[in-house]
PDB file of N, CA and C in Angstrom:
ATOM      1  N   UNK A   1     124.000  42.890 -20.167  1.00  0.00           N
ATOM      2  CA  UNK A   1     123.097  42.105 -19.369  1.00  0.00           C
ATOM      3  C   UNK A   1     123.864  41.011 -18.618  1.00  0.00           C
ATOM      4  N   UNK A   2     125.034  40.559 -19.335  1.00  0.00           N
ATOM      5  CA  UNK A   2     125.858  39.383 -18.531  1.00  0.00           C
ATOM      6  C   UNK A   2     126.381  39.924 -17.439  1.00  0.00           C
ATOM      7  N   UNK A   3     126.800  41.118 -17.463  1.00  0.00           N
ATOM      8  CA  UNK A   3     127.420  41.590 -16.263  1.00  0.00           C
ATOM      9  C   UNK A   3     126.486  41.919 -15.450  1.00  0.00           C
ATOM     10  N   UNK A   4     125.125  42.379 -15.387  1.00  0.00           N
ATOM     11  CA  UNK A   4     124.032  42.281 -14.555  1.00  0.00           C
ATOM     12  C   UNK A   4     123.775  40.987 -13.710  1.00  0.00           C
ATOM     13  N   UNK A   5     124.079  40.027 -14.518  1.00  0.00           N
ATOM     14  CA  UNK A   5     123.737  38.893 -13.966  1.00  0.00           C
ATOM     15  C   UNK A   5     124.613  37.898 -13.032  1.00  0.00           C
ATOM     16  N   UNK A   6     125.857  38.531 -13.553  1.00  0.00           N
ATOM     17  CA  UNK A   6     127.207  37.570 -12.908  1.00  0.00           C
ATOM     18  C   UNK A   6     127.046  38.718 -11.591  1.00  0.00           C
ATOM     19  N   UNK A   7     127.065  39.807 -11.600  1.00  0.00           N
ATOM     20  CA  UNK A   7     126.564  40.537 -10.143  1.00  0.00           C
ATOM     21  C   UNK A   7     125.673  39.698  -9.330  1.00  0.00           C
ATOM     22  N   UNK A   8     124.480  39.258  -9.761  1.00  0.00           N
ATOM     23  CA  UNK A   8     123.193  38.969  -8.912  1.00  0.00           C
ATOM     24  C   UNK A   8     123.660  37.666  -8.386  1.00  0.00           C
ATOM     25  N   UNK A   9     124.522  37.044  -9.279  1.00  0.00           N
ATOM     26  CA  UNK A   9     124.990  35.678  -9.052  1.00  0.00           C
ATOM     27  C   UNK A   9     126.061  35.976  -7.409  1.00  0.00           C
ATOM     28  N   UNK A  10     126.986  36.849  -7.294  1.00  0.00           N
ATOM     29  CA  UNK A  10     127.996  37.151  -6.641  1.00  0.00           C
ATOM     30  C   UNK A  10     126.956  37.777  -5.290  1.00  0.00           C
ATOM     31  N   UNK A  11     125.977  38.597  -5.565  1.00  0.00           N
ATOM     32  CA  UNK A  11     125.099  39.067  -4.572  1.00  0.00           C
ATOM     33  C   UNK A  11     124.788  37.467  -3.724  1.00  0.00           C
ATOM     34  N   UNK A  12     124.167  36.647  -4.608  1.00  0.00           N
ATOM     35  CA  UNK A  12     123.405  35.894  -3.766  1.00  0.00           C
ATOM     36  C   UNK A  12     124.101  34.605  -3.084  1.00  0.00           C
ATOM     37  N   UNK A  13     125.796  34.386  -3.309  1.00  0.00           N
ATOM     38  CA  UNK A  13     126.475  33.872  -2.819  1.00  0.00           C
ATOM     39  C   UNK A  13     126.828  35.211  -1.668  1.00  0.00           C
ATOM     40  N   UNK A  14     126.448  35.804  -1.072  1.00  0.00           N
ATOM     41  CA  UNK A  14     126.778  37.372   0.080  1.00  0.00           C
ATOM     42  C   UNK A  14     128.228  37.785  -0.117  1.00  0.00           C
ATOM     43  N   UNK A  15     128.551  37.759  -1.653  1.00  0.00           N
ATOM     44  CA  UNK A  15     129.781  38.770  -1.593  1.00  0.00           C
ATOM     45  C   UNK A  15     129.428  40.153  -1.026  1.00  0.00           C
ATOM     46  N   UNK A  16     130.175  40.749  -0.821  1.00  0.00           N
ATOM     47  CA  UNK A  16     130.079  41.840  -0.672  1.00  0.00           C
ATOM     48  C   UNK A  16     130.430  42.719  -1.844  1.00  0.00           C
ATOM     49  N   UNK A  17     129.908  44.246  -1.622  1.00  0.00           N
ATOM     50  CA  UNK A  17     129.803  45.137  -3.058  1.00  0.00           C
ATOM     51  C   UNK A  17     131.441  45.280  -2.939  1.00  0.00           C
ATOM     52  N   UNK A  18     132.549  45.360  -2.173  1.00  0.00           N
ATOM     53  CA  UNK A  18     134.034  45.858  -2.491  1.00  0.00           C
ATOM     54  C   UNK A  18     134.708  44.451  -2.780  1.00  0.00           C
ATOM     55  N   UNK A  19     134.186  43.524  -2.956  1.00  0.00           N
ATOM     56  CA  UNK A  19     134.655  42.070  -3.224  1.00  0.00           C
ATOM     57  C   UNK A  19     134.208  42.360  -5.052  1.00  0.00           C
ATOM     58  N   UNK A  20     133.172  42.491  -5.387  1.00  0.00           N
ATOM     59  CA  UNK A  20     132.548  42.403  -7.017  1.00  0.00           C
ATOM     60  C   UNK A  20     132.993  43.673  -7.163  1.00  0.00           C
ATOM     61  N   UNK A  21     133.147  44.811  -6.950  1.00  0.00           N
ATOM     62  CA  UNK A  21     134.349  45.855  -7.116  1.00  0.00           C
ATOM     63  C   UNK A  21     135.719  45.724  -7.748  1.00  0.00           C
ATOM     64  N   UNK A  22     136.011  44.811  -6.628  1.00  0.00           N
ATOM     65  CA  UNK A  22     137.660  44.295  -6.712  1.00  0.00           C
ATOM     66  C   UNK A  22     137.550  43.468  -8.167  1.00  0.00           C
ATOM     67  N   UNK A  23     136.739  42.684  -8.593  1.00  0.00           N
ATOM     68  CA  UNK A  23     136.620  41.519  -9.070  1.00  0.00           C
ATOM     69  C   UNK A  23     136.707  42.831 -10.764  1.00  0.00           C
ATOM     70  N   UNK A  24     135.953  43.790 -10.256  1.00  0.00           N
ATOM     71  CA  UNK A  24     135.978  44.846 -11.388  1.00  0.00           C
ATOM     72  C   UNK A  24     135.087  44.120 -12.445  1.00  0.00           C
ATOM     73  N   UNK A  25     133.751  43.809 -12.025  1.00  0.00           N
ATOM     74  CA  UNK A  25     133.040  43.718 -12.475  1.00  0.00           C
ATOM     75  C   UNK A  25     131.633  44.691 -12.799  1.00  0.00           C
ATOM     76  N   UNK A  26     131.408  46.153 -11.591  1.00  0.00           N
ATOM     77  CA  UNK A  26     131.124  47.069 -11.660  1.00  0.00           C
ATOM     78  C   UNK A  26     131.423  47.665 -10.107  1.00  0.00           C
ATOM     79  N   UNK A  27     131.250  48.728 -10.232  1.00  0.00           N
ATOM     80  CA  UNK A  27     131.529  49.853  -9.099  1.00  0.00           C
ATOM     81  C   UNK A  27     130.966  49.754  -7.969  1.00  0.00           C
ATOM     82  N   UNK A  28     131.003  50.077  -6.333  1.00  0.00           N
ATOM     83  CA  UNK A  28     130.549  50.102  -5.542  1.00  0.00           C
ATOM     84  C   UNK A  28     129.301  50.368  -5.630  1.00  0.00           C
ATOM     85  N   UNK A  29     129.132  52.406  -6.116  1.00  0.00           N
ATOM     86  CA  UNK A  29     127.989  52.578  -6.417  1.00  0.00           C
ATOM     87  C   UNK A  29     126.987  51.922  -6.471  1.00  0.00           C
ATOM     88  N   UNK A  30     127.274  51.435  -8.543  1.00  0.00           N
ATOM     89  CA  UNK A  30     126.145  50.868  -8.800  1.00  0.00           C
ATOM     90  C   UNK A  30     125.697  49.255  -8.324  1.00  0.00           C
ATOM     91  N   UNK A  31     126.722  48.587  -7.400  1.00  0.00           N
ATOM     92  CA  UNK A  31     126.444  47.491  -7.174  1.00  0.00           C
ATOM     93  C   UNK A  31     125.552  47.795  -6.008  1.00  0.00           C
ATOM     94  N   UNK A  32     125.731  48.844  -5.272  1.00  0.00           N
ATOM     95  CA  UNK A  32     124.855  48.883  -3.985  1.00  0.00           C
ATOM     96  C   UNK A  32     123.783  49.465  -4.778  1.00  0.00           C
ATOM     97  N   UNK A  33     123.539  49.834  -5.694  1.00  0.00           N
ATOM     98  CA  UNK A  33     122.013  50.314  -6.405  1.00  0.00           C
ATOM     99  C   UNK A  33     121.466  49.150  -6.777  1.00  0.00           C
ATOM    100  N   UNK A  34     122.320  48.071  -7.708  1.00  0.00           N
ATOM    101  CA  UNK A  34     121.517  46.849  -7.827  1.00  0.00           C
ATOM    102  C   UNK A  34     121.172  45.994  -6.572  1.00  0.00           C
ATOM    103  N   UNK A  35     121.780  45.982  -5.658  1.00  0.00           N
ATOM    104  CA  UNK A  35     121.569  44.847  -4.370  1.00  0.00           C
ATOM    105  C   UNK A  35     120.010  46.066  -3.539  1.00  0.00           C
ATOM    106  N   UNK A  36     120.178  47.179  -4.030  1.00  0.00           N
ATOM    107  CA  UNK A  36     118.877  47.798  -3.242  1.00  0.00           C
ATOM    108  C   UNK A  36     117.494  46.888  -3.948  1.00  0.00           C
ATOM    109  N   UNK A  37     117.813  47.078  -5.600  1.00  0.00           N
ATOM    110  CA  UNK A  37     116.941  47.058  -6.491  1.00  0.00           C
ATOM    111  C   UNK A  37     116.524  45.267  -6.403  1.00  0.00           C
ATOM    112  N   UNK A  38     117.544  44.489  -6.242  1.00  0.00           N
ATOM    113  CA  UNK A  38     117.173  42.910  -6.435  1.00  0.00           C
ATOM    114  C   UNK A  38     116.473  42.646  -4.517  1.00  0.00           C
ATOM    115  N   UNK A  39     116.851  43.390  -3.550  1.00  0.00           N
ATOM    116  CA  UNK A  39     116.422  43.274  -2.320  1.00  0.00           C
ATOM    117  C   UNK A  39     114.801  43.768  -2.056  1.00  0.00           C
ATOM    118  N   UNK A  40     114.832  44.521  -3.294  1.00  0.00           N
ATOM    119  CA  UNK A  40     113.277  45.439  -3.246  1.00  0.00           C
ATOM    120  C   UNK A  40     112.330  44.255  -4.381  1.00  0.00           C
ATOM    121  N   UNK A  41     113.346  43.713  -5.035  1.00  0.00           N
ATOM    122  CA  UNK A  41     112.446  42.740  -6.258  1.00  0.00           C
ATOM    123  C   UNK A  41     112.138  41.014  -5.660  1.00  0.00           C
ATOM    124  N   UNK A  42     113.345  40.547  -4.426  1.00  0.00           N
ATOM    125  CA  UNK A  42     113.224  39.459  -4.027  1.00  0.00           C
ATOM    126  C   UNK A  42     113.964  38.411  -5.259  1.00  0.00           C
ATOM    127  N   UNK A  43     114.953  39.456  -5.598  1.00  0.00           N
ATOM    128  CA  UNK A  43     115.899  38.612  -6.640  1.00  0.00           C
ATOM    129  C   UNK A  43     116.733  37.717  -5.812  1.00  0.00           C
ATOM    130  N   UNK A  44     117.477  37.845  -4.541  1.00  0.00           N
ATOM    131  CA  UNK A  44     118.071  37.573  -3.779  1.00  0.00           C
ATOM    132  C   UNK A  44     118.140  35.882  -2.980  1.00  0.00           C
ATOM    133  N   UNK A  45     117.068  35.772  -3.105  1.00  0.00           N
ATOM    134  CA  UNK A  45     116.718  34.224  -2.393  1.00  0.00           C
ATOM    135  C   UNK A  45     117.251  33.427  -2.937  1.00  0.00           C
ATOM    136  N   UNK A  46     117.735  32.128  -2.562  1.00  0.00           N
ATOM    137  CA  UNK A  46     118.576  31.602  -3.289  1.00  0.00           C
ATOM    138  C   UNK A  46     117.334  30.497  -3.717  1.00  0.00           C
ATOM    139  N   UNK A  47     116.080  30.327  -3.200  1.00  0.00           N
ATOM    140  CA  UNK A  47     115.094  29.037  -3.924  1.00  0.00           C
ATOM    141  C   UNK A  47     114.966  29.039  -5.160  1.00  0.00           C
ATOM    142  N   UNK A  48     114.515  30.135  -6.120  1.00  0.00           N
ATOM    143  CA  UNK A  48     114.233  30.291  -7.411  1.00  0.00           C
ATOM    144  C   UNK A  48     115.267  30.459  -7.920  1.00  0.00           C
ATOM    145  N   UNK A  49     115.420  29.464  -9.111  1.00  0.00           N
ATOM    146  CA  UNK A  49     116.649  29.943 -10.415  1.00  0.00           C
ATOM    147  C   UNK A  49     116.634  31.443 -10.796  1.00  0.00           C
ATOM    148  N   UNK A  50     117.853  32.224 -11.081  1.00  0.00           N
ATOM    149  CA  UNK A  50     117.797  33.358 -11.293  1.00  0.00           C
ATOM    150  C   UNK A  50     117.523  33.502 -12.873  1.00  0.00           C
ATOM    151  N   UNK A  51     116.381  33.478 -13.315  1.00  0.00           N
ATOM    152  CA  UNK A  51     115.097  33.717 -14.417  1.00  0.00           C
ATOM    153  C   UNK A  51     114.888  34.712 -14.485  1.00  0.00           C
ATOM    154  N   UNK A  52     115.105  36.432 -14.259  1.00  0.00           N
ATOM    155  CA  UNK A  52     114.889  37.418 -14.197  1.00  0.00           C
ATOM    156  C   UNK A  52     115.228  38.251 -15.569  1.00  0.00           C
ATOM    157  N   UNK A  53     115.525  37.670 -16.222  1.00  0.00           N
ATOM    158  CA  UNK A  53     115.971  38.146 -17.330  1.00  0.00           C
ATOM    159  C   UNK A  53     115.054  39.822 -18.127  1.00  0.00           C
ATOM    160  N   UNK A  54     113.648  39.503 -18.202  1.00  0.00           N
ATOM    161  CA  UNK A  54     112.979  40.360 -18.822  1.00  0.00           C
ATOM    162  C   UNK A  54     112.933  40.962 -17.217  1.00  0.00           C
ATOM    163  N   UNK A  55     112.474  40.956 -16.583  1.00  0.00           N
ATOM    164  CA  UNK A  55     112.121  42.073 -15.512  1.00  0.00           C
ATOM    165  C   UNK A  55     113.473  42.758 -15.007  1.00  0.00           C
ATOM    166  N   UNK A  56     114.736  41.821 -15.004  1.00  0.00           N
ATOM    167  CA  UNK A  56     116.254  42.695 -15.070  1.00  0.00           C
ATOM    168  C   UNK A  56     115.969  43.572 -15.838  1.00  0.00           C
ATOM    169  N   UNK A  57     116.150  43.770 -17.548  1.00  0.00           N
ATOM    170  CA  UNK A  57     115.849  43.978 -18.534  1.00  0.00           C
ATOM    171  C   UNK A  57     115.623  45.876 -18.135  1.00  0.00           C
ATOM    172  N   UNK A  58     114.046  45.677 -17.904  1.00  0.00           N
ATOM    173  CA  UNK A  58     113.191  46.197 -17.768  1.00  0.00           C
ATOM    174  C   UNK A  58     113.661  47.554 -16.379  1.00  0.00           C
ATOM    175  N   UNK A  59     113.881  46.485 -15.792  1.00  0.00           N
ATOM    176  CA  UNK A  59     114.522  47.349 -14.193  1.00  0.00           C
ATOM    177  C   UNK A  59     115.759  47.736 -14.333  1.00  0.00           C
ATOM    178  N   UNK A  60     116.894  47.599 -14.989  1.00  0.00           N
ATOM    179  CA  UNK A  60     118.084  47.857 -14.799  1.00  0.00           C
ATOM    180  C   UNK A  60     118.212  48.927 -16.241  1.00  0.00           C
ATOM    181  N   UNK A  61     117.415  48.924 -17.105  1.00  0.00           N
ATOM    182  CA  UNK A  61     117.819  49.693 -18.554  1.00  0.00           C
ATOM    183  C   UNK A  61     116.625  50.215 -18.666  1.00  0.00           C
ATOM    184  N   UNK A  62     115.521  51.395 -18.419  1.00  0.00           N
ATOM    185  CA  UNK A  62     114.059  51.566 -18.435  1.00  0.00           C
ATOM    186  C   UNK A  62     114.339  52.432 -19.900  1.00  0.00           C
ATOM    187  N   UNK A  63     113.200  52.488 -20.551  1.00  0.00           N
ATOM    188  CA  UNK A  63     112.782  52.865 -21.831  1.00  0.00           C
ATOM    189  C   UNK A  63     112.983  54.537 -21.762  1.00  0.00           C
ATOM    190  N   UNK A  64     113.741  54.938 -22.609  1.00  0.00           N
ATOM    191  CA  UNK A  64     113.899  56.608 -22.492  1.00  0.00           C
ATOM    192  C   UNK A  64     113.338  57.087 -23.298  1.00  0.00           C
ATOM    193  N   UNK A  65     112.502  58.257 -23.298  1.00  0.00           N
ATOM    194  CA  UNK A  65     112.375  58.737 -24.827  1.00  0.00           C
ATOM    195  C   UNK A  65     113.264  59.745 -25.306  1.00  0.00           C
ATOM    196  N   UNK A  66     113.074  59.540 -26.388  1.00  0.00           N
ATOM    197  CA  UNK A  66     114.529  60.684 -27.184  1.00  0.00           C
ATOM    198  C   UNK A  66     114.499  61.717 -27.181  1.00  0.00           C
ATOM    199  N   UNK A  67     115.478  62.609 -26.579  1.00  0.00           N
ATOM    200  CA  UNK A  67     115.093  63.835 -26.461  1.00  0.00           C
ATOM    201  C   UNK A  67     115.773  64.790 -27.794  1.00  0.00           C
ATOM    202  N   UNK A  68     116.138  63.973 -28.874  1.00  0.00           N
ATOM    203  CA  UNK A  68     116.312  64.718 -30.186  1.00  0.00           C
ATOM    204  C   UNK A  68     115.311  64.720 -31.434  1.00  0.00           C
ATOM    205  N   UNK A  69     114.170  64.743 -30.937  1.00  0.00           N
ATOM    206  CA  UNK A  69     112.730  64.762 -31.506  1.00  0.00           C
ATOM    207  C   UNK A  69     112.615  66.231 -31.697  1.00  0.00           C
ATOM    208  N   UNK A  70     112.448  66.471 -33.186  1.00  0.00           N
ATOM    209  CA  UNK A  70     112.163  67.399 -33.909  1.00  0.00           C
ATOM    210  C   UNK A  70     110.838  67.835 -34.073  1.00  0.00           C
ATOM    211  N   UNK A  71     110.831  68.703 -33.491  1.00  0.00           N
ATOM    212  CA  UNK A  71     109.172  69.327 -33.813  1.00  0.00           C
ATOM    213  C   UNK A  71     109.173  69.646 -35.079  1.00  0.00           C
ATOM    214  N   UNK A  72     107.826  69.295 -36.298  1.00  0.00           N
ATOM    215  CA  UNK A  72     107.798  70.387 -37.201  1.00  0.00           C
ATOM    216  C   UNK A  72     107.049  71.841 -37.365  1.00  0.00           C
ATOM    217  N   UNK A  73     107.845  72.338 -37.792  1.00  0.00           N
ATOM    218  CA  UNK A  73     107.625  73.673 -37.355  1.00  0.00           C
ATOM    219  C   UNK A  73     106.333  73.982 -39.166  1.00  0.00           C
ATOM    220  N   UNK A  74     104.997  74.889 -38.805  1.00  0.00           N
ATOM    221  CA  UNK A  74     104.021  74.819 -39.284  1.00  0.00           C
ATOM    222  C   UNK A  74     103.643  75.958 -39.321  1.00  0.00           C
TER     223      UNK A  74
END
């Protein structure tokens, strides 16, 4: 989650994604997936303290279900 956040931090000073790359803090890729995802959430603005914690959470790690669920067999 810290590294989620030191991203959003680097986003909203307008690094760029091959600057937090370089910094090797995560990948082009997924940094241009989070700057889609915080641009679509209005994480980005610099007015509000970055408080996002549970809706990061939530948006960046979504709930999977397990796919090693055993049927019993009857």
């Amino acid at each position: 989650m810290f590294q989620y956040r030191a991203v959003l931090v680097r986003l909203r000073q307008s690094d760029s994604d091959r600057d937090i790359a370089r910094a090797r803090l995560m990948g082009r890729p997924k940094v241009a997936a989070l700057r889609a995802l915080a641009l679509r959430e209005g994480w980005l603005a610099l007015a509000p303290a970055l408080s996002v914690t549970p809706r990061l959470s939530s948006a960046c790690f979504p709930r999977r279900l397990s796919t090693n669920r055993k049927e019993s067999i009857r």
